[in-house]
PDB file of N, CA and C in Angstrom:
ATOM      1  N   UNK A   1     -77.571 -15.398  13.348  1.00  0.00           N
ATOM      2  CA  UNK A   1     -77.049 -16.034  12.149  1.00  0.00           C
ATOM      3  C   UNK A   1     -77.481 -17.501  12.083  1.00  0.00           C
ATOM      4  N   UNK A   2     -77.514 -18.033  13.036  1.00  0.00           N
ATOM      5  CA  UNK A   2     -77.830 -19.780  12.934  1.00  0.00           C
ATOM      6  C   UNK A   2     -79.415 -19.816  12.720  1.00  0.00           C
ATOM      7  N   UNK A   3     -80.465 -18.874  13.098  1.00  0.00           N
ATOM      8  CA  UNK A   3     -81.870 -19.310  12.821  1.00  0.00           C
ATOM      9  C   UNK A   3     -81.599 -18.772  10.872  1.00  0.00           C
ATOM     10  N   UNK A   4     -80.984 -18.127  10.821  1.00  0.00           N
ATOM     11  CA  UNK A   4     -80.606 -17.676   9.281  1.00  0.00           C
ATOM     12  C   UNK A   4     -80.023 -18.584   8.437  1.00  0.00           C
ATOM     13  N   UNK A   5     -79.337 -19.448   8.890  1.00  0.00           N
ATOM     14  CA  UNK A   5     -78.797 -20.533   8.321  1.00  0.00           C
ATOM     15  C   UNK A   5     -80.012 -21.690   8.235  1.00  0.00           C
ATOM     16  N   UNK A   6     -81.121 -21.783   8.995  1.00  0.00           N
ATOM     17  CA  UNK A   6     -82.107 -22.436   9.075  1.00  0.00           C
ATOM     18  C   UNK A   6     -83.438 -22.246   7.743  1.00  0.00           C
ATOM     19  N   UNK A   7     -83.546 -20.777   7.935  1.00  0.00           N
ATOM     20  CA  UNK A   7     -84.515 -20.576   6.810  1.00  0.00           C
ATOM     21  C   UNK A   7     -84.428 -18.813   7.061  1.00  0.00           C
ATOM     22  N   UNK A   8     -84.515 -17.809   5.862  1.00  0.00           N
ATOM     23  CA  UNK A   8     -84.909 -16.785   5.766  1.00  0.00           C
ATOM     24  C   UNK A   8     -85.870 -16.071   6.487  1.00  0.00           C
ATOM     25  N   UNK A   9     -85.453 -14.582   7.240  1.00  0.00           N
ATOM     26  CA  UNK A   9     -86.142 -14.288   8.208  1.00  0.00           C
ATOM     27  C   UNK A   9     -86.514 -13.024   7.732  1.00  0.00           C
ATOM     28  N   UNK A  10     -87.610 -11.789   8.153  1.00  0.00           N
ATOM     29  CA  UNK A  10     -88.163 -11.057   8.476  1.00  0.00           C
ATOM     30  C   UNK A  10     -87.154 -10.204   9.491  1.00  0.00           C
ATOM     31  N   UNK A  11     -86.566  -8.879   9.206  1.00  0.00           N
ATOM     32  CA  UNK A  11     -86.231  -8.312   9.792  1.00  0.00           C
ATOM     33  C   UNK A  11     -86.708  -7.905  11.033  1.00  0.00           C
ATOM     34  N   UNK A  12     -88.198  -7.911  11.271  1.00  0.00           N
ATOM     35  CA  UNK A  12     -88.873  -7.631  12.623  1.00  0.00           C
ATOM     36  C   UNK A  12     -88.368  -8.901  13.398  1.00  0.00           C
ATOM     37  N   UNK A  13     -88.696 -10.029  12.806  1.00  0.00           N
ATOM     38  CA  UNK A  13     -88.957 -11.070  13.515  1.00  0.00           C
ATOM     39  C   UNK A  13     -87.111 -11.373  13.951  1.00  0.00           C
ATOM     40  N   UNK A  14     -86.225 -11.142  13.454  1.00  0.00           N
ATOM     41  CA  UNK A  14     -84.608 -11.226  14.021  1.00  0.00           C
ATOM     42  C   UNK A  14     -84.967 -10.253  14.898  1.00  0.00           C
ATOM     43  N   UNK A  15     -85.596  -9.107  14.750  1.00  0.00           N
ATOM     44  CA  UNK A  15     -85.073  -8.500  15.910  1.00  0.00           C
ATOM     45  C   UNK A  15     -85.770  -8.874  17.394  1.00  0.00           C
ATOM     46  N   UNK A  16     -86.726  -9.067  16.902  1.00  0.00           N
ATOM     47  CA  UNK A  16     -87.611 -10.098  18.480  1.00  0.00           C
ATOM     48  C   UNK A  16     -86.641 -10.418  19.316  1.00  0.00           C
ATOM     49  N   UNK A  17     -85.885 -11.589  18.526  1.00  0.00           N
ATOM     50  CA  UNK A  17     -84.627 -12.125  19.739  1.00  0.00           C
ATOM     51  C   UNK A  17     -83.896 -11.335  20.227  1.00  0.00           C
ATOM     52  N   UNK A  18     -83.752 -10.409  20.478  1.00  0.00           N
ATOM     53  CA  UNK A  18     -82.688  -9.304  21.132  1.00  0.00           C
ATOM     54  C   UNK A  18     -82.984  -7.660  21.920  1.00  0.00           C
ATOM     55  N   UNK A  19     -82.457  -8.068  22.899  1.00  0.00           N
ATOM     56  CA  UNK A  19     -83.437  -6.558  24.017  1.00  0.00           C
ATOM     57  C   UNK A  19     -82.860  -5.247  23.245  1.00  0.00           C
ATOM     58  N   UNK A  20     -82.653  -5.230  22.001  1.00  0.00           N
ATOM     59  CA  UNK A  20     -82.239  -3.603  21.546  1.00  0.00           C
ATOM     60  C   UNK A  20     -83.370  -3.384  20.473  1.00  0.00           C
ATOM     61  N   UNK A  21     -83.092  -2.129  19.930  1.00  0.00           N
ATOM     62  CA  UNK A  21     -84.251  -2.036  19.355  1.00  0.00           C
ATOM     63  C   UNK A  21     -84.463  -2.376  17.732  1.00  0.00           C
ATOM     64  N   UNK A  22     -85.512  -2.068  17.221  1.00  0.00           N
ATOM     65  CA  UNK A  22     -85.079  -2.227  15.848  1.00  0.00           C
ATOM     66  C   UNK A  22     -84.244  -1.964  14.913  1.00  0.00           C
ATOM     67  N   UNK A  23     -84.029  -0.698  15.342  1.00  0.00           N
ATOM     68  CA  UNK A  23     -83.287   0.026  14.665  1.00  0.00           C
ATOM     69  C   UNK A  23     -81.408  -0.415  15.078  1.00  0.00           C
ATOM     70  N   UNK A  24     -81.248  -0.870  15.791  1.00  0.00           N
ATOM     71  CA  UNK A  24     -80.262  -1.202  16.290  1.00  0.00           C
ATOM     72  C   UNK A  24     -79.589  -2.377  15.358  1.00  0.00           C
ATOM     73  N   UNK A  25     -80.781  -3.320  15.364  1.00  0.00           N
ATOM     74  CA  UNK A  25     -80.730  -5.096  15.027  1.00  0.00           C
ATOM     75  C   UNK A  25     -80.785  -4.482  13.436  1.00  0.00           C
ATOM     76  N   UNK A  26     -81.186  -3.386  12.796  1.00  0.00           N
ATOM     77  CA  UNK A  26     -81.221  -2.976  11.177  1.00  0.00           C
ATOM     78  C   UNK A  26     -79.875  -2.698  10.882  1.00  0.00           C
ATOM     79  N   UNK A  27     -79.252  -1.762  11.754  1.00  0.00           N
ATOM     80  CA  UNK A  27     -77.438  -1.209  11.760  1.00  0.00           C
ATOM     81  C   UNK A  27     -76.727  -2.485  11.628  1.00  0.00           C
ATOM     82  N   UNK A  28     -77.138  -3.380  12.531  1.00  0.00           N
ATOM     83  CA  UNK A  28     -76.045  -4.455  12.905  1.00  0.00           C
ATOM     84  C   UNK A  28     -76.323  -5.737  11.455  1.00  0.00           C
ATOM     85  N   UNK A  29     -77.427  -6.283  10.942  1.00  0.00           N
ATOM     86  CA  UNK A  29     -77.885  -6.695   9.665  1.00  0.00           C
ATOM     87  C   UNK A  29     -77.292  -5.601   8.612  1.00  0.00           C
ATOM     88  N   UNK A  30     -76.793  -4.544   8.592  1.00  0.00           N
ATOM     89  CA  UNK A  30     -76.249  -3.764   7.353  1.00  0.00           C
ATOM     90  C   UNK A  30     -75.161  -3.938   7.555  1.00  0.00           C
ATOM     91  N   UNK A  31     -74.725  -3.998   8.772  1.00  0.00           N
ATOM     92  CA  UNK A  31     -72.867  -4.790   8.573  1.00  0.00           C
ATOM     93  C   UNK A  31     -72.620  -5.797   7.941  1.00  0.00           C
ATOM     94  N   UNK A  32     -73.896  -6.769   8.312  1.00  0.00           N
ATOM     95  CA  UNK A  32     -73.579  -8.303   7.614  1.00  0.00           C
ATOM     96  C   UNK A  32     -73.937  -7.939   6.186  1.00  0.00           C
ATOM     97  N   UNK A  33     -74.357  -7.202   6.075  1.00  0.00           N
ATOM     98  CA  UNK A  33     -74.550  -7.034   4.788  1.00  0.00           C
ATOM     99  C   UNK A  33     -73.861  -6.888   3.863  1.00  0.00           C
ATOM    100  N   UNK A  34     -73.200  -5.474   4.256  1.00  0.00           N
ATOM    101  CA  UNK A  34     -71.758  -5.216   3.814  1.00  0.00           C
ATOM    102  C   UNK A  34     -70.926  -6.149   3.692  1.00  0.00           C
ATOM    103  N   UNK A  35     -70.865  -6.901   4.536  1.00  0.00           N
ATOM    104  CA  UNK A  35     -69.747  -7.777   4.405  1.00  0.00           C
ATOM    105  C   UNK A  35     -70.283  -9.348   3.660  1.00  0.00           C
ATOM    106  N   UNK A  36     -71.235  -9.069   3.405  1.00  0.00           N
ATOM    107  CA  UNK A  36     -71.227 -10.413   2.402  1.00  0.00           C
ATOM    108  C   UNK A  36     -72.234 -11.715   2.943  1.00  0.00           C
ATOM    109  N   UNK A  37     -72.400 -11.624   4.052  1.00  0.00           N
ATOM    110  CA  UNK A  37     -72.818 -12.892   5.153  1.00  0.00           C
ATOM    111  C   UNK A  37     -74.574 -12.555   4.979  1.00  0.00           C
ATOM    112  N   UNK A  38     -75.011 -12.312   4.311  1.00  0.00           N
ATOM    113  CA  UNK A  38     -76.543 -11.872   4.362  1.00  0.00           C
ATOM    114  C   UNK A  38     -76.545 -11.212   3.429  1.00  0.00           C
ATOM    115  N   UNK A  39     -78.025 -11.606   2.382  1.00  0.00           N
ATOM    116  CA  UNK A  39     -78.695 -10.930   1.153  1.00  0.00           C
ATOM    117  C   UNK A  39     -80.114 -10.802   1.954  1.00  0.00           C
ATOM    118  N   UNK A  40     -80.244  -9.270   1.732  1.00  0.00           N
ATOM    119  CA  UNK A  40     -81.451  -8.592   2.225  1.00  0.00           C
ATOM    120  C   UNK A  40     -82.831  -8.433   0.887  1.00  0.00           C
ATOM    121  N   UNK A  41     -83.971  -8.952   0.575  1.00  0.00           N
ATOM    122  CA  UNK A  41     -84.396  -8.847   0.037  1.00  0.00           C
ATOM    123  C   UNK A  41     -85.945  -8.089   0.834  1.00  0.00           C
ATOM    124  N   UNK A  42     -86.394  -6.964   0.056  1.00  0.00           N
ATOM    125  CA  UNK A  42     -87.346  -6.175   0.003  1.00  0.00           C
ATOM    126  C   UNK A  42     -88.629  -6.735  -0.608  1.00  0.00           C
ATOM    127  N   UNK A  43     -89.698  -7.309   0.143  1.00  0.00           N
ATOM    128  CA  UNK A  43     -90.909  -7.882  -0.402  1.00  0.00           C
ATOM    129  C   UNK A  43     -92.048  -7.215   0.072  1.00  0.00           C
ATOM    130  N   UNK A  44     -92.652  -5.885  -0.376  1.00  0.00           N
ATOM    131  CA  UNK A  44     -93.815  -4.801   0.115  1.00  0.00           C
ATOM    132  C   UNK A  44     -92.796  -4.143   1.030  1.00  0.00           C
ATOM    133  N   UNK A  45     -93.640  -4.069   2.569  1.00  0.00           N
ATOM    134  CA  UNK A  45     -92.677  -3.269   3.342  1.00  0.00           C
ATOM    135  C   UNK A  45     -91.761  -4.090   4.178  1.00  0.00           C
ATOM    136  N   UNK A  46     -91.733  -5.405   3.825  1.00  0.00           N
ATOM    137  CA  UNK A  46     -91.059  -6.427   4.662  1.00  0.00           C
ATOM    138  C   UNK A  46     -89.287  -6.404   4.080  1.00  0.00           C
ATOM    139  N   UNK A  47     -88.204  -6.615   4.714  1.00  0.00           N
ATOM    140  CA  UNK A  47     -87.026  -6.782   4.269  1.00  0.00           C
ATOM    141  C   UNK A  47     -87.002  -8.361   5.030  1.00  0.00           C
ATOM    142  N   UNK A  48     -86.466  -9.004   4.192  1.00  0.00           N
ATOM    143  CA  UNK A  48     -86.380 -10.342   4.524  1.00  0.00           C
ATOM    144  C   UNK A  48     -84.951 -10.716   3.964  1.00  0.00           C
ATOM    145  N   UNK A  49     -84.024 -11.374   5.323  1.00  0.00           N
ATOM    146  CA  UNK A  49     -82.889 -11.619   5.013  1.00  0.00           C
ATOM    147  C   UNK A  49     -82.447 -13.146   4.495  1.00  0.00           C
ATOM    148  N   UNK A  50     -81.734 -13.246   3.579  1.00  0.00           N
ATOM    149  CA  UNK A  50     -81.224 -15.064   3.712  1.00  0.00           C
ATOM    150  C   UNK A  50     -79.730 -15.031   4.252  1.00  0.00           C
ATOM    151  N   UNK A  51     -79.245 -15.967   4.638  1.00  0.00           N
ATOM    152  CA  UNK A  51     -77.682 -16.351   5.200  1.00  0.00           C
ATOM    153  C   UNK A  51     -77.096 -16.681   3.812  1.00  0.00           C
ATOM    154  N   UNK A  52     -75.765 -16.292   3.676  1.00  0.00           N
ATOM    155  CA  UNK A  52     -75.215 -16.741   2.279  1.00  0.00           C
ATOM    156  C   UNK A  52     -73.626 -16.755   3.096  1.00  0.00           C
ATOM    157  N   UNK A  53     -73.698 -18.437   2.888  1.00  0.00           N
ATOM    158  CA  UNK A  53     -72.578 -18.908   3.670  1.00  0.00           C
ATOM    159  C   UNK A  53     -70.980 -18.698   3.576  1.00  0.00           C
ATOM    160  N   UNK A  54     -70.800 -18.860   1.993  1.00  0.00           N
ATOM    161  CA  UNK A  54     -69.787 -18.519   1.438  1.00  0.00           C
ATOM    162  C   UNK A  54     -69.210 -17.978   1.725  1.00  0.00           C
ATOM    163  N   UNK A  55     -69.031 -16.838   2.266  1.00  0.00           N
ATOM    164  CA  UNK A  55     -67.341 -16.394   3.286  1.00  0.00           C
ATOM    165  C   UNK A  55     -67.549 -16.152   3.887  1.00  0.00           C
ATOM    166  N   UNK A  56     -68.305 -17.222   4.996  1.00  0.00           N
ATOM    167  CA  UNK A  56     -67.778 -17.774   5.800  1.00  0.00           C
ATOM    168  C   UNK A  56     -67.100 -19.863   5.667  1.00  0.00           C
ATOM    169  N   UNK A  57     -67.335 -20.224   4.729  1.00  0.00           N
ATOM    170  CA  UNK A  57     -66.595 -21.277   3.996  1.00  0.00           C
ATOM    171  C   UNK A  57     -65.144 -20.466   4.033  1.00  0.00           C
ATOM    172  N   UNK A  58     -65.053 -19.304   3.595  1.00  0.00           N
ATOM    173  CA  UNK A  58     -63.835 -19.401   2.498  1.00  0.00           C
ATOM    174  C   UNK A  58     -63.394 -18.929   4.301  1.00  0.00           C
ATOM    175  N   UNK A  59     -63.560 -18.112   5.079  1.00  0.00           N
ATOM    176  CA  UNK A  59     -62.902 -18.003   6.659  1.00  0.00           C
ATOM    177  C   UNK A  59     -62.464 -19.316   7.215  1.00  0.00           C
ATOM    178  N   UNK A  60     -63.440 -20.230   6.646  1.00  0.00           N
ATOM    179  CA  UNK A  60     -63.060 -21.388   7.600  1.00  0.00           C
ATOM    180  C   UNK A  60     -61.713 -22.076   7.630  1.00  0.00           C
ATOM    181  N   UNK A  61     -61.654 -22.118   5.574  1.00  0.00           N
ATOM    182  CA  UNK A  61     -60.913 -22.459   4.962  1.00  0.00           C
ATOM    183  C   UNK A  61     -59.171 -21.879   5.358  1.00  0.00           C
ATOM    184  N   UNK A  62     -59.687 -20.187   5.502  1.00  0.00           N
ATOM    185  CA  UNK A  62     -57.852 -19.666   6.112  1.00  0.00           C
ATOM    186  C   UNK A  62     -57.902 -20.147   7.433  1.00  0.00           C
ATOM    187  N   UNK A  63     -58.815 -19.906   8.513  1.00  0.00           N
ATOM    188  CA  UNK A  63     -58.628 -20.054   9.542  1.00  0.00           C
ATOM    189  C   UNK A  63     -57.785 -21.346   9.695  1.00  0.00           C
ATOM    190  N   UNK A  64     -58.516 -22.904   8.908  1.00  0.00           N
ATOM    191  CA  UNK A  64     -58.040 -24.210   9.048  1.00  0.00           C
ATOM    192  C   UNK A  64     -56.413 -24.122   8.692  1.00  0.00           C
ATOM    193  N   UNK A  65     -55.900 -23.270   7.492  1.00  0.00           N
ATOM    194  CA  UNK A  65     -54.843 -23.288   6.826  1.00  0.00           C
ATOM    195  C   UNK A  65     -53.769 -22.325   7.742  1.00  0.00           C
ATOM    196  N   UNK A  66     -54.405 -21.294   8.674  1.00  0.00           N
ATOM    197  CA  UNK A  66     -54.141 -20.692   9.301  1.00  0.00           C
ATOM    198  C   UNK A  66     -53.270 -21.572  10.951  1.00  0.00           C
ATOM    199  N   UNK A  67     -54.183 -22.110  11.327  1.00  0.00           N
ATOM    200  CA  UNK A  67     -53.912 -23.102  12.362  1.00  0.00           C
ATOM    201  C   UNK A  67     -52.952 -24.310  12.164  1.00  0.00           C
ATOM    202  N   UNK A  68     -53.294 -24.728  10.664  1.00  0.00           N
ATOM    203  CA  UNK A  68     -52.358 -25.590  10.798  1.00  0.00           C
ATOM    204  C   UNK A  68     -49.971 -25.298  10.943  1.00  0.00           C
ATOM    205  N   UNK A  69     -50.379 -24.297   9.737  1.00  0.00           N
ATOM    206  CA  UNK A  69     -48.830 -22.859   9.911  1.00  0.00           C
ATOM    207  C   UNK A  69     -48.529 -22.988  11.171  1.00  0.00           C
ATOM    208  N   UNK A  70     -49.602 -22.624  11.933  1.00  0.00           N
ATOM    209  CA  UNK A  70     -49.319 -21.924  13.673  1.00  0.00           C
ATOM    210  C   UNK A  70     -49.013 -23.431  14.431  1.00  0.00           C
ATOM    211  N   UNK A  71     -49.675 -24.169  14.245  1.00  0.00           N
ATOM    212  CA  UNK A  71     -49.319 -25.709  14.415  1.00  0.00           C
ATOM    213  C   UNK A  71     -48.048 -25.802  14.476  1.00  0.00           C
ATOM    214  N   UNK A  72     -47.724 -25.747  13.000  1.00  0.00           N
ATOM    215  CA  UNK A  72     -46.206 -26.300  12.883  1.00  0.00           C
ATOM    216  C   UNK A  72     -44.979 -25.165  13.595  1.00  0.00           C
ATOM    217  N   UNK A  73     -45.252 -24.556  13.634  1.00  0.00           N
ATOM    218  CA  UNK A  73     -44.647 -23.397  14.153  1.00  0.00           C
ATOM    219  C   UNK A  73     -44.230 -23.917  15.167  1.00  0.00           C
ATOM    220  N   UNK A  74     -45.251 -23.666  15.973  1.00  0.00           N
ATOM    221  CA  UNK A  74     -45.516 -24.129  17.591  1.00  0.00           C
ATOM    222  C   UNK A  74     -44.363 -25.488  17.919  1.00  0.00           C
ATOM    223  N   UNK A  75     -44.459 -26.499  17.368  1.00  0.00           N
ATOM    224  CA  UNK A  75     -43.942 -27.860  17.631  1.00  0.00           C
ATOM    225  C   UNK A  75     -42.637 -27.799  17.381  1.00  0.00           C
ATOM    226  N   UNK A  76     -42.620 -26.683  16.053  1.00  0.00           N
ATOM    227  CA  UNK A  76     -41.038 -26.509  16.035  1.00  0.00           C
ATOM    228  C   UNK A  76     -40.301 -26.018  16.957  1.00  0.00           C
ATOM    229  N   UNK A  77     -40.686 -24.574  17.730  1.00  0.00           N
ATOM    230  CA  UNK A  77     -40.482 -24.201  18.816  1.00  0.00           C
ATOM    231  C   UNK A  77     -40.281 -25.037  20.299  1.00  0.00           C
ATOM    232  N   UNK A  78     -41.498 -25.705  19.903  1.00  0.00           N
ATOM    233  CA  UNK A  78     -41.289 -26.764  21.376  1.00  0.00           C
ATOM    234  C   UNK A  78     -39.637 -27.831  21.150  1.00  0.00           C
ATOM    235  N   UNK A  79     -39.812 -28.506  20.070  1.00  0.00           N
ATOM    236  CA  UNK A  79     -38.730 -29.327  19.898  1.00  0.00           C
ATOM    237  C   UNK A  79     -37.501 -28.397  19.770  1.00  0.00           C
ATOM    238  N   UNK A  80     -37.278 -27.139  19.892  1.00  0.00           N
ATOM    239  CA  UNK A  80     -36.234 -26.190  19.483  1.00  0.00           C
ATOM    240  C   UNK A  80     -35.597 -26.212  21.226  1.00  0.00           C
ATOM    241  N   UNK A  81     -36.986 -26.166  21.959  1.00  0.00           N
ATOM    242  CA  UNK A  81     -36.626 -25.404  23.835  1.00  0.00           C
ATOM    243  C   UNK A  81     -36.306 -26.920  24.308  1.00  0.00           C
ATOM    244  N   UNK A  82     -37.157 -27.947  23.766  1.00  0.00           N
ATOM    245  CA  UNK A  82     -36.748 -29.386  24.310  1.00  0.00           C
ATOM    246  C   UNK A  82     -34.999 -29.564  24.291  1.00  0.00           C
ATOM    247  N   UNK A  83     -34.809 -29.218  23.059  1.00  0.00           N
ATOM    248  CA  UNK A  83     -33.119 -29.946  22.151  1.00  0.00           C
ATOM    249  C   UNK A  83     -32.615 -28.726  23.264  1.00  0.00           C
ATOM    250  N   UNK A  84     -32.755 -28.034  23.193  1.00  0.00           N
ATOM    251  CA  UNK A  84     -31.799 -26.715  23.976  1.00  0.00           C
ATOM    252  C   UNK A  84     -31.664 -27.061  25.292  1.00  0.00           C
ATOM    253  N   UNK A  85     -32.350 -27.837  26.138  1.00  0.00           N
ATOM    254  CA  UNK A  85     -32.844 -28.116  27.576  1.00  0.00           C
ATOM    255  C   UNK A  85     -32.020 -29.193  27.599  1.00  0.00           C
ATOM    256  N   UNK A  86     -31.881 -30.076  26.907  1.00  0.00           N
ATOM    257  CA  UNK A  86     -31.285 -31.010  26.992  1.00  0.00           C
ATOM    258  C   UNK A  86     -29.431 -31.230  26.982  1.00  0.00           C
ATOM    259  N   UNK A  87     -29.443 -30.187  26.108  1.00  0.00           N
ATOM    260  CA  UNK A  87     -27.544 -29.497  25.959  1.00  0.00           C
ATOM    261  C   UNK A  87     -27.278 -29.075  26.655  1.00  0.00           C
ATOM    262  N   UNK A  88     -28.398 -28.202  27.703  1.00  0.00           N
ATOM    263  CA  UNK A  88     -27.839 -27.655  29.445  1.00  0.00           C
ATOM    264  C   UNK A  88     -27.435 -28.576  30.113  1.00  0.00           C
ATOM    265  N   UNK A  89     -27.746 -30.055  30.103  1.00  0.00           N
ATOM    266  CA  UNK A  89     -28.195 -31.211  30.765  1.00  0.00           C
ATOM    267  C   UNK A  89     -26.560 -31.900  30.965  1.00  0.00           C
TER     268      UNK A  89
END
């Protein structure tokens, strides 16, 4: 994904980087596919992929919004076992 984020690749040539076979590195590029993270374009017999970032922006976006919830959560909890620790005291 990151040489994809760099510039549009050649399905042969992604699969170079990786000891499986072609056909393997084609299955695993049709997931991304499916899911949005890669537009596969067909030029003669070449399939040439681009990275299309966008959700993964919009992941980043829950994840950040995600963490911060769990954040507050968390601190509340801590200051909940602190105050409680302290009334044993």
């Amino acid at each position: 994904m990151r040489e994809l984020g760099k510039q549009p690749a050649r399905v042969t040539d992604i699969a170079k980087n990786f000891p499986v076979s072609l056909n393997a590195v084609s299955k695993h590029l049709m997931v991304l596919e499916r899911a949005g993270l890669i537009q596969r374009e067909v030029e003669g017999r070449e399939h040439v992929c681009r990275l299309n970032a966008a959700p993964l922006q919009q992941a980043s976006v829950w994840l950040a919004e995600t963490q911060a919830f769990w954040e507050q959560r968390l601190d509340a909890l801590e200051k909940h076992i602190l105050e409680k620790r302290k009334r044993k005291r």
